[in-house]
PDB file of N, CA and C in Angstrom:
ATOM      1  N   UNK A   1      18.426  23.536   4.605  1.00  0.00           N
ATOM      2  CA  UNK A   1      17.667  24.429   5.453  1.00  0.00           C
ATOM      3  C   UNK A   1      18.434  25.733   5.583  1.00  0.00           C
ATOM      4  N   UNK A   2      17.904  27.402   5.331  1.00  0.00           N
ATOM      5  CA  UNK A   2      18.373  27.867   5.601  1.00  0.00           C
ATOM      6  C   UNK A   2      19.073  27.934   7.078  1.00  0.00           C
ATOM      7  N   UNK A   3      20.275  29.010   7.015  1.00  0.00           N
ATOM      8  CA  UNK A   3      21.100  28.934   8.106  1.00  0.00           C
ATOM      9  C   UNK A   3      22.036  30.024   8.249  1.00  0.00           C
ATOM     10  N   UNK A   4      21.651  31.044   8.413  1.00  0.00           N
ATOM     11  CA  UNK A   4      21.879  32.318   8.655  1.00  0.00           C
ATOM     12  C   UNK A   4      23.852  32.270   8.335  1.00  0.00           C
ATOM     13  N   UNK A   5      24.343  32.824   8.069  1.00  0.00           N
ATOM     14  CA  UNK A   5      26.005  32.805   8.238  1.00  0.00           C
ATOM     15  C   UNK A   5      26.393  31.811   7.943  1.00  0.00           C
ATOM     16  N   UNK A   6      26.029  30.759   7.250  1.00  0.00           N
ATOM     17  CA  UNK A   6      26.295  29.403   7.193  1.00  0.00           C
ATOM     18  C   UNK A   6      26.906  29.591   5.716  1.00  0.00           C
ATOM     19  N   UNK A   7      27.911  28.543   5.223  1.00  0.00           N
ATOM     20  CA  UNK A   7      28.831  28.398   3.900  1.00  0.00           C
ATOM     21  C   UNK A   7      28.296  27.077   3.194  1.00  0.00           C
ATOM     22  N   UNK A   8      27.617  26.784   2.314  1.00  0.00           N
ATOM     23  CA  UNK A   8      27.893  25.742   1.307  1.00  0.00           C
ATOM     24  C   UNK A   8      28.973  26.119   0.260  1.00  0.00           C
ATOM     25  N   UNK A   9      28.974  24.600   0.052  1.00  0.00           N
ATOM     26  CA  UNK A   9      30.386  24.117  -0.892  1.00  0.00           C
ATOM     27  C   UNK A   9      29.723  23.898  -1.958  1.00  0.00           C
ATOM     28  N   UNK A  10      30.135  23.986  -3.462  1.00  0.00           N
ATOM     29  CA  UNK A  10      29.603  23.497  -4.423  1.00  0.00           C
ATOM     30  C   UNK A  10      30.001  23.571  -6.035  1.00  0.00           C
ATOM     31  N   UNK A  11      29.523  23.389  -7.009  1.00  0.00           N
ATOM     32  CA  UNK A  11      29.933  23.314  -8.164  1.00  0.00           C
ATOM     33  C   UNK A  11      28.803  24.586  -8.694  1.00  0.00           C
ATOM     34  N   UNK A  12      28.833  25.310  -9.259  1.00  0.00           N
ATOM     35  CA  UNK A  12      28.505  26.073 -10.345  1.00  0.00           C
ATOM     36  C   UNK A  12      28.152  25.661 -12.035  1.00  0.00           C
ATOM     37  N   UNK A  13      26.875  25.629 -12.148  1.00  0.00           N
ATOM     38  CA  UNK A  13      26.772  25.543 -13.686  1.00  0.00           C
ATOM     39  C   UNK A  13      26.364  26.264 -14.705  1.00  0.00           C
ATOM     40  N   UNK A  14      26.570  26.678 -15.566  1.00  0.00           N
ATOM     41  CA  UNK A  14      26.009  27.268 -16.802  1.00  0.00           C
ATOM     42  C   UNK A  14      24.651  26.464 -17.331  1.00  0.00           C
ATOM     43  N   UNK A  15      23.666  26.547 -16.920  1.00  0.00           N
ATOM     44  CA  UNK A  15      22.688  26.030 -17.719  1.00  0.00           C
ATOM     45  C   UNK A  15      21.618  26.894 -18.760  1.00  0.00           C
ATOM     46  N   UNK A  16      21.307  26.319 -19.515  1.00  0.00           N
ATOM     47  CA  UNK A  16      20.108  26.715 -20.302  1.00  0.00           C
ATOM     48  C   UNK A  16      18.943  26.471 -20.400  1.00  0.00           C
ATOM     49  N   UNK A  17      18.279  27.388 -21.175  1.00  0.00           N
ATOM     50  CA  UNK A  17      16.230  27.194 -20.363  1.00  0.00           C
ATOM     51  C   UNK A  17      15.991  25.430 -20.198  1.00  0.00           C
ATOM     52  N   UNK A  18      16.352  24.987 -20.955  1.00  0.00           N
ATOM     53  CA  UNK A  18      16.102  23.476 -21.290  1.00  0.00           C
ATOM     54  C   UNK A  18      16.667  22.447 -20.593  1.00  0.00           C
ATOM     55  N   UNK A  19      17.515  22.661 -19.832  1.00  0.00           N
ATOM     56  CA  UNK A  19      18.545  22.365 -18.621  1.00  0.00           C
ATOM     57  C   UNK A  19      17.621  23.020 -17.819  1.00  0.00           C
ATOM     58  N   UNK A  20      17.042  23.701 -17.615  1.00  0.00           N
ATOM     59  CA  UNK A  20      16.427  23.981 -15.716  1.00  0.00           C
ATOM     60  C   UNK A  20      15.220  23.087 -16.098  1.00  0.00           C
ATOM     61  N   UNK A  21      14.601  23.497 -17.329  1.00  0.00           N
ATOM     62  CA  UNK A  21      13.251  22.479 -17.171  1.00  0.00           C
ATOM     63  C   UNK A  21      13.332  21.041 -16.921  1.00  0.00           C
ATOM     64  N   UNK A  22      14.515  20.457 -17.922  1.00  0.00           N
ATOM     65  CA  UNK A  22      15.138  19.330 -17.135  1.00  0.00           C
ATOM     66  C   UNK A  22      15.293  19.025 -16.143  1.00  0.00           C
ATOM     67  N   UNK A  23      15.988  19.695 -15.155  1.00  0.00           N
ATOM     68  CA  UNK A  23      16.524  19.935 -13.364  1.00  0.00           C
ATOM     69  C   UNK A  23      14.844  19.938 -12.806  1.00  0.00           C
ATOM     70  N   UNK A  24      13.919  20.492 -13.284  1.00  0.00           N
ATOM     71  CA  UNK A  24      12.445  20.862 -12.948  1.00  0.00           C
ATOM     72  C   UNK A  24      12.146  19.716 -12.733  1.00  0.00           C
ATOM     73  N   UNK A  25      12.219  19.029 -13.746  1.00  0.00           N
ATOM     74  CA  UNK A  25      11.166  17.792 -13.696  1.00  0.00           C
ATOM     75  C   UNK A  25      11.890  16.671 -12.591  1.00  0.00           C
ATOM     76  N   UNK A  26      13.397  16.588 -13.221  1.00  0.00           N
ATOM     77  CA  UNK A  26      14.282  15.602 -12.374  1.00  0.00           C
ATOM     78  C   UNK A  26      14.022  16.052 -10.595  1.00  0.00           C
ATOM     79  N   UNK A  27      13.740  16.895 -10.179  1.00  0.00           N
ATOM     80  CA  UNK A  27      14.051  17.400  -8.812  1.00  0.00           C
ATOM     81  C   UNK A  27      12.321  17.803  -8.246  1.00  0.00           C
ATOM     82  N   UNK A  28      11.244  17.447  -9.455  1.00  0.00           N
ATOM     83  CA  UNK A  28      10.055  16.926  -8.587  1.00  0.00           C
ATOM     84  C   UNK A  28       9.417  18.669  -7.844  1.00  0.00           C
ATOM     85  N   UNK A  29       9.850  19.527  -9.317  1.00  0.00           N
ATOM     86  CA  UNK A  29       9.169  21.034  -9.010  1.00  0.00           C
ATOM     87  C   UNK A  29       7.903  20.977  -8.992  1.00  0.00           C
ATOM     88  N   UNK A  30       6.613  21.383  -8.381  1.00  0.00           N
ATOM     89  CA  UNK A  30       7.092  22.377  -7.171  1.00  0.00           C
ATOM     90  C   UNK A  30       6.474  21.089  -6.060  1.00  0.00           C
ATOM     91  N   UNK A  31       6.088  19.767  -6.409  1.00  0.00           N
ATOM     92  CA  UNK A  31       5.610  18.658  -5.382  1.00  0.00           C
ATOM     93  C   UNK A  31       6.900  18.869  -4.376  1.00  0.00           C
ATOM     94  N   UNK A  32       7.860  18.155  -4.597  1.00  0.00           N
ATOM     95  CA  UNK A  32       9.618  18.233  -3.524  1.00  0.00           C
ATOM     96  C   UNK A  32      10.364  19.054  -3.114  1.00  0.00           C
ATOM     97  N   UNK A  33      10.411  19.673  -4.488  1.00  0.00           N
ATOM     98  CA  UNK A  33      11.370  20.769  -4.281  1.00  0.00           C
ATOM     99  C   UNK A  33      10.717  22.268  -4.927  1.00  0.00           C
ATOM    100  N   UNK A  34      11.205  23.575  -4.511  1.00  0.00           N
ATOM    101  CA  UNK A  34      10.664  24.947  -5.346  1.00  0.00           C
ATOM    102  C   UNK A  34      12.258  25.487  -5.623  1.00  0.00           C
ATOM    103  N   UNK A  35      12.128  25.973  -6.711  1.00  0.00           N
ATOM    104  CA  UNK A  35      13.160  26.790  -7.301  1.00  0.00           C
ATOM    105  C   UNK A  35      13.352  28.636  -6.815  1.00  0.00           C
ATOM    106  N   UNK A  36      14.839  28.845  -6.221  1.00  0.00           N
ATOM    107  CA  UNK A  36      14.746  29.779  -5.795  1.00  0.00           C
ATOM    108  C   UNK A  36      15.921  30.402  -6.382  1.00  0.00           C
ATOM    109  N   UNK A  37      16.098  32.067  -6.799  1.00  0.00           N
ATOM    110  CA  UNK A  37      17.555  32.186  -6.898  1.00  0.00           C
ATOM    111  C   UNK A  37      18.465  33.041  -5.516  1.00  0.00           C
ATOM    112  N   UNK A  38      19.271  32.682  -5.694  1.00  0.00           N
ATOM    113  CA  UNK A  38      20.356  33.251  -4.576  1.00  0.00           C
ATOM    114  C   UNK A  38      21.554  34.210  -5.076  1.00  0.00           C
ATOM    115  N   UNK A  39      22.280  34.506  -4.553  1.00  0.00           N
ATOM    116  CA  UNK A  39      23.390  35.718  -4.531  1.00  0.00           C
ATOM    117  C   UNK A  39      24.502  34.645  -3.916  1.00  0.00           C
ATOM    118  N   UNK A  40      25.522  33.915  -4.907  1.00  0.00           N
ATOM    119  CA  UNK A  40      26.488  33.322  -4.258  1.00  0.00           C
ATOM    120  C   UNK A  40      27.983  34.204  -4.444  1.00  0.00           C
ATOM    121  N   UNK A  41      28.650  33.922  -4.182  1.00  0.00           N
ATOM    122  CA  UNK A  41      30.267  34.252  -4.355  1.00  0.00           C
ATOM    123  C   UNK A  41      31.249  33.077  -5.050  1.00  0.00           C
ATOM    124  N   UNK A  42      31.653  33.501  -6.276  1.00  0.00           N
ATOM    125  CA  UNK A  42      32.756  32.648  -6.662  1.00  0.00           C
ATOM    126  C   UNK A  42      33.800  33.293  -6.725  1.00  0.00           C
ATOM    127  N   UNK A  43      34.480  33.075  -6.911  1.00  0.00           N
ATOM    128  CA  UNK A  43      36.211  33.627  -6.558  1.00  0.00           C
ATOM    129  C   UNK A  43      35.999  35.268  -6.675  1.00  0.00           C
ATOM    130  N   UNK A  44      35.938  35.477  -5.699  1.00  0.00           N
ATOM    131  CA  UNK A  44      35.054  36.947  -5.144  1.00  0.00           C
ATOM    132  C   UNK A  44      34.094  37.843  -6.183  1.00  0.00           C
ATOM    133  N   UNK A  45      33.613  37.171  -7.095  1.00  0.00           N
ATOM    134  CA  UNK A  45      32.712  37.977  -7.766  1.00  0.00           C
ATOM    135  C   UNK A  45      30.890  36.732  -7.131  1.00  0.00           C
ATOM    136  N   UNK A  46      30.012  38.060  -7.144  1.00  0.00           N
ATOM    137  CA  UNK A  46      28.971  37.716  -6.991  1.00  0.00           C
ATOM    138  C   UNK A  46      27.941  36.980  -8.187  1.00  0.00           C
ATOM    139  N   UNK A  47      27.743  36.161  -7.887  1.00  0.00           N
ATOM    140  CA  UNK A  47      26.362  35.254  -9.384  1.00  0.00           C
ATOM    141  C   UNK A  47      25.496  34.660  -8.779  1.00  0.00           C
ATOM    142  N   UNK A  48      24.174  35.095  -9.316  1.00  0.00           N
ATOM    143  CA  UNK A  48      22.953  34.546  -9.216  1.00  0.00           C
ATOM    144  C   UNK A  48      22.693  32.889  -9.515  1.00  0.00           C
ATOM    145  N   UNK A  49      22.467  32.001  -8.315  1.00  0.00           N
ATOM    146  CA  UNK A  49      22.435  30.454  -9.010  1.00  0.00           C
ATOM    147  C   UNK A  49      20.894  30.705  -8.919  1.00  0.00           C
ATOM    148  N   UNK A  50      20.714  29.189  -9.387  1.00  0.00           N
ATOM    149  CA  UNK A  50      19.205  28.663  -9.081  1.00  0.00           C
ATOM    150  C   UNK A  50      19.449  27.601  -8.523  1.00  0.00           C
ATOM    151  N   UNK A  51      18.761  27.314  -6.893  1.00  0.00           N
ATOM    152  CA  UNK A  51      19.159  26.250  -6.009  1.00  0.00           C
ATOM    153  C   UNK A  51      17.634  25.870  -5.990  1.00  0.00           C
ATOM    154  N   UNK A  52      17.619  24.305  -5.265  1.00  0.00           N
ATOM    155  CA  UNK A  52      16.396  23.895  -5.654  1.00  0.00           C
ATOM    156  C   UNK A  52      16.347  23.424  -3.800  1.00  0.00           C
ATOM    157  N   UNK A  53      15.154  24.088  -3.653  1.00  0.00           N
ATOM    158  CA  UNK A  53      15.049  23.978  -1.895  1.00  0.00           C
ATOM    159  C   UNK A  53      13.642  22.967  -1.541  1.00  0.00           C
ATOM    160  N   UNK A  54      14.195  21.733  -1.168  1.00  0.00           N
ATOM    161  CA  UNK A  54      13.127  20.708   0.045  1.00  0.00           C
ATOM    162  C   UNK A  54      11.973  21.197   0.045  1.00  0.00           C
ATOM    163  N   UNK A  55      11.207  20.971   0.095  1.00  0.00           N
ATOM    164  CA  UNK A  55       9.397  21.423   0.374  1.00  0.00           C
ATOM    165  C   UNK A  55       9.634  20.247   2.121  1.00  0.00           C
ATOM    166  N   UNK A  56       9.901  19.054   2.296  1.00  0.00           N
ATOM    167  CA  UNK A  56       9.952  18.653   3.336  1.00  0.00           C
ATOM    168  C   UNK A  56      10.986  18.828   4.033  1.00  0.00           C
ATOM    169  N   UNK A  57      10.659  18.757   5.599  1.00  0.00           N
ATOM    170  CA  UNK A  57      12.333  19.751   6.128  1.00  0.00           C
ATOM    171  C   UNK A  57      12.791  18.716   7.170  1.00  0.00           C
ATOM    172  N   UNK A  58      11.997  17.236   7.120  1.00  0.00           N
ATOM    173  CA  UNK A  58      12.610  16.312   8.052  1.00  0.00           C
ATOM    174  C   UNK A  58      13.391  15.602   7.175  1.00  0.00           C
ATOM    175  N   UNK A  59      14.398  15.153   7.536  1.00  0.00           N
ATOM    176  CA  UNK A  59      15.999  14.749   7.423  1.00  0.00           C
ATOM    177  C   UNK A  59      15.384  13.345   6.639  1.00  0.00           C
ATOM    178  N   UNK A  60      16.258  13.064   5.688  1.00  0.00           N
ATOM    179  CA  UNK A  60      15.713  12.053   4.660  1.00  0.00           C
ATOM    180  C   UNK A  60      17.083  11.248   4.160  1.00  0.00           C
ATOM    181  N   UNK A  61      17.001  10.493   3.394  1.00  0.00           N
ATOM    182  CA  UNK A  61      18.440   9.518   2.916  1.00  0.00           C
ATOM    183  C   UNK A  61      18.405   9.610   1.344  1.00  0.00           C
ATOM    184  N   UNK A  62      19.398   9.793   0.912  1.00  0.00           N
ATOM    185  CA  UNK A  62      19.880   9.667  -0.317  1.00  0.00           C
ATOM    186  C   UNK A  62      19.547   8.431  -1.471  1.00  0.00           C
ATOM    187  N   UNK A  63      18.914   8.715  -2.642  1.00  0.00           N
ATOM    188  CA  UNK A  63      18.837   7.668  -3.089  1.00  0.00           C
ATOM    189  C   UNK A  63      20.218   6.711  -3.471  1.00  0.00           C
ATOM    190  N   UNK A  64      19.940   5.553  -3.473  1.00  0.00           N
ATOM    191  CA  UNK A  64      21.326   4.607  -3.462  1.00  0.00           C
ATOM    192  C   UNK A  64      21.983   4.901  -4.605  1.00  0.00           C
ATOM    193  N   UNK A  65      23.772   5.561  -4.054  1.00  0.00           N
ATOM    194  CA  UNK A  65      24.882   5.247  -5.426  1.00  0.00           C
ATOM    195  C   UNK A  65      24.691   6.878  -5.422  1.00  0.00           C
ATOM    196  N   UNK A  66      23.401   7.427  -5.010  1.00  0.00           N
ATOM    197  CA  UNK A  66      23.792   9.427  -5.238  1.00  0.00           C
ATOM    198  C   UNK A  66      24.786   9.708  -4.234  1.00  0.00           C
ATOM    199  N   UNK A  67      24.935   9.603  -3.182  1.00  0.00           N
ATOM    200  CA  UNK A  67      26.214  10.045  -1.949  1.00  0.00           C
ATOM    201  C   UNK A  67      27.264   9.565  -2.652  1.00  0.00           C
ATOM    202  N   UNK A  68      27.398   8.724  -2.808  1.00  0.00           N
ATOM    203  CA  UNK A  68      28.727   7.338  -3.315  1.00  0.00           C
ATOM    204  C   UNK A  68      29.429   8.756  -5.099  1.00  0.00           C
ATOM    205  N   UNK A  69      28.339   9.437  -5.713  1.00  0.00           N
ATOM    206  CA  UNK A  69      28.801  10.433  -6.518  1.00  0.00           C
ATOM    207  C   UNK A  69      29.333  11.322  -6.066  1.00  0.00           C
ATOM    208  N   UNK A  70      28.052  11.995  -4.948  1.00  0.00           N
ATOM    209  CA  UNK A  70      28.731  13.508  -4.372  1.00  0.00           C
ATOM    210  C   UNK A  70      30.005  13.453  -3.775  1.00  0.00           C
ATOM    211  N   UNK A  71      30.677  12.302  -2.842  1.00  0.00           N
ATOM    212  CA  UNK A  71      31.791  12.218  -2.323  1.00  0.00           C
ATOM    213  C   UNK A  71      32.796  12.453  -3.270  1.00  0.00           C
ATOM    214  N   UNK A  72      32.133  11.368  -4.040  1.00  0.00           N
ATOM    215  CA  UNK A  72      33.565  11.115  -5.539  1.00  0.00           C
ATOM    216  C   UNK A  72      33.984  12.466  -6.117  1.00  0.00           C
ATOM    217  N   UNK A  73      32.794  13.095  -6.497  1.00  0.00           N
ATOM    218  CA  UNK A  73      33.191  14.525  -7.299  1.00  0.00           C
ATOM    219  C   UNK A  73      33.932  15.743  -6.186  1.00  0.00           C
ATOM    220  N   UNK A  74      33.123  15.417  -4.949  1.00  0.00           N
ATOM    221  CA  UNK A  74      33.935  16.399  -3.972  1.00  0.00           C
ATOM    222  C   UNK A  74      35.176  16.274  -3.903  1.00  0.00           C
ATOM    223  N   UNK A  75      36.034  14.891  -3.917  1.00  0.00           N
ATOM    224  CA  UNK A  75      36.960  14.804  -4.030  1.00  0.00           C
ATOM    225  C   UNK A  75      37.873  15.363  -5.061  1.00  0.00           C
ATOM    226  N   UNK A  76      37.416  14.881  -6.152  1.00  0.00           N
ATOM    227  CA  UNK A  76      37.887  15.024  -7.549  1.00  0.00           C
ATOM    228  C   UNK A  76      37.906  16.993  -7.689  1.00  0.00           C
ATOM    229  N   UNK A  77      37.145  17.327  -7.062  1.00  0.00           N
ATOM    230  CA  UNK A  77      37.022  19.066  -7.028  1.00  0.00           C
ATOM    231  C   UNK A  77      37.963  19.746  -5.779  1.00  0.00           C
ATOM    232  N   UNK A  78      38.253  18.931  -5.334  1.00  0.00           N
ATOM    233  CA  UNK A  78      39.529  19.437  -4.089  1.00  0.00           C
ATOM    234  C   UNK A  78      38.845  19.993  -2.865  1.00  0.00           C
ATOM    235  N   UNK A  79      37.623  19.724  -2.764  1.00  0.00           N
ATOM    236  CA  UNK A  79      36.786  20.206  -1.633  1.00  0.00           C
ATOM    237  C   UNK A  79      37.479  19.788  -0.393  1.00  0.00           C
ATOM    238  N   UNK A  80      37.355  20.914   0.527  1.00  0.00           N
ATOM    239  CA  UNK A  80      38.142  20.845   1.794  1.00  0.00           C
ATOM    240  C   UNK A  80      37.451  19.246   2.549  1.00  0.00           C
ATOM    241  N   UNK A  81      38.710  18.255   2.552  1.00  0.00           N
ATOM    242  CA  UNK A  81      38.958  17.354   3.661  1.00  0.00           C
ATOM    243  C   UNK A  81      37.788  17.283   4.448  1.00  0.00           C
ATOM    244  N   UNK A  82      37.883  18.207   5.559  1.00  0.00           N
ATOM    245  CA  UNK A  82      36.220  18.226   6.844  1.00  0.00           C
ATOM    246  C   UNK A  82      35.265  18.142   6.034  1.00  0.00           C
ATOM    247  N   UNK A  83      35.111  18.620   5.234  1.00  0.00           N
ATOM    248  CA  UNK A  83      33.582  18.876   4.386  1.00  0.00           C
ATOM    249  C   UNK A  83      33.590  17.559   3.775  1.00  0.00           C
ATOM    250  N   UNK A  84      34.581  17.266   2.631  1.00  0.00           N
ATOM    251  CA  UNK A  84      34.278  15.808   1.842  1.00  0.00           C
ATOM    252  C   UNK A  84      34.085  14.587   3.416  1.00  0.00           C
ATOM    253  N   UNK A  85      34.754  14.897   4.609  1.00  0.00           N
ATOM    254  CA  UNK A  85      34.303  13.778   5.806  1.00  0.00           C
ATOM    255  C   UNK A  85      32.665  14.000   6.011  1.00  0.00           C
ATOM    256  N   UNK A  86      32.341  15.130   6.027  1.00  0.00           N
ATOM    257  CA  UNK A  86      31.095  15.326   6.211  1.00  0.00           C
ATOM    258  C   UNK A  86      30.034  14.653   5.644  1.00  0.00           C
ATOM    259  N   UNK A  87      30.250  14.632   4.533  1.00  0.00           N
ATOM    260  CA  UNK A  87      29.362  14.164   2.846  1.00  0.00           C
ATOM    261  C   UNK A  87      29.331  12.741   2.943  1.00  0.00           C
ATOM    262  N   UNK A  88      30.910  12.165   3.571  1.00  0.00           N
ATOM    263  CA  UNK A  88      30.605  10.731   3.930  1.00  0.00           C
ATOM    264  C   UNK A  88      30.220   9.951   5.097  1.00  0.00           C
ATOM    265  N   UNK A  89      29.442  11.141   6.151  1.00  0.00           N
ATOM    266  CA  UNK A  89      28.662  10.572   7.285  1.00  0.00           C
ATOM    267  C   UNK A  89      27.045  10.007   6.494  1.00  0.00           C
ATOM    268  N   UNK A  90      26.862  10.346   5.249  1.00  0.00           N
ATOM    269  CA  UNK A  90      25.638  10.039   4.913  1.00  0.00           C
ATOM    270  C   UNK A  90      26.231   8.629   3.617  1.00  0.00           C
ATOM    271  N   UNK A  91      26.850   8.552   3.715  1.00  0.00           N
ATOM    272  CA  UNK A  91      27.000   6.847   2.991  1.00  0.00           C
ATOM    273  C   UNK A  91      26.381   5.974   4.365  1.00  0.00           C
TER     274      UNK A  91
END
């Protein structure tokens, strides 16, 4: 949900046309989710992602074994401590 001043954490990818149409279909465009681009910051230079934003905005659960990833990789990516605790209030 947007959130005015608010920071996400995350990984960055290089994808190609065939990779988003992929991500398209996997992420249930435009029924679940709509594709939007944004203005992020990586190590102080600015890049355009493509984030894929909820169509429903009430609070939902993870399919089983997806959290049990995001933790793992947060870890494995050195993501700040509070935040990787965060990620594991939803296991």
């Amino acid at each position: 949900m947007p959130h005015p001043g608010s920071t996400v954490t995350g990984i960055l990818w290089t994808l190609t046309p065939e990779d988003e149409n992929t991500m398209d279909r996997y992420e249930g465009v435009p029924v679940y989710y709509t594709r939007h681009f944004l203005d992020v910051v990586q190590d102080n230079t600015v890049r355009t992602a493509l984030v894929y934003l909820a169509e429903e905005t009430r609070t939902g659960s993870p399919r089983p074994g997806y959290q049990t990833k995001i933790v793992e990789k947060a870890r494995e990516q050195g993501f700040d401590p509070a935040y990787v605790k965060e990620l594991e209030q939803w296991l």
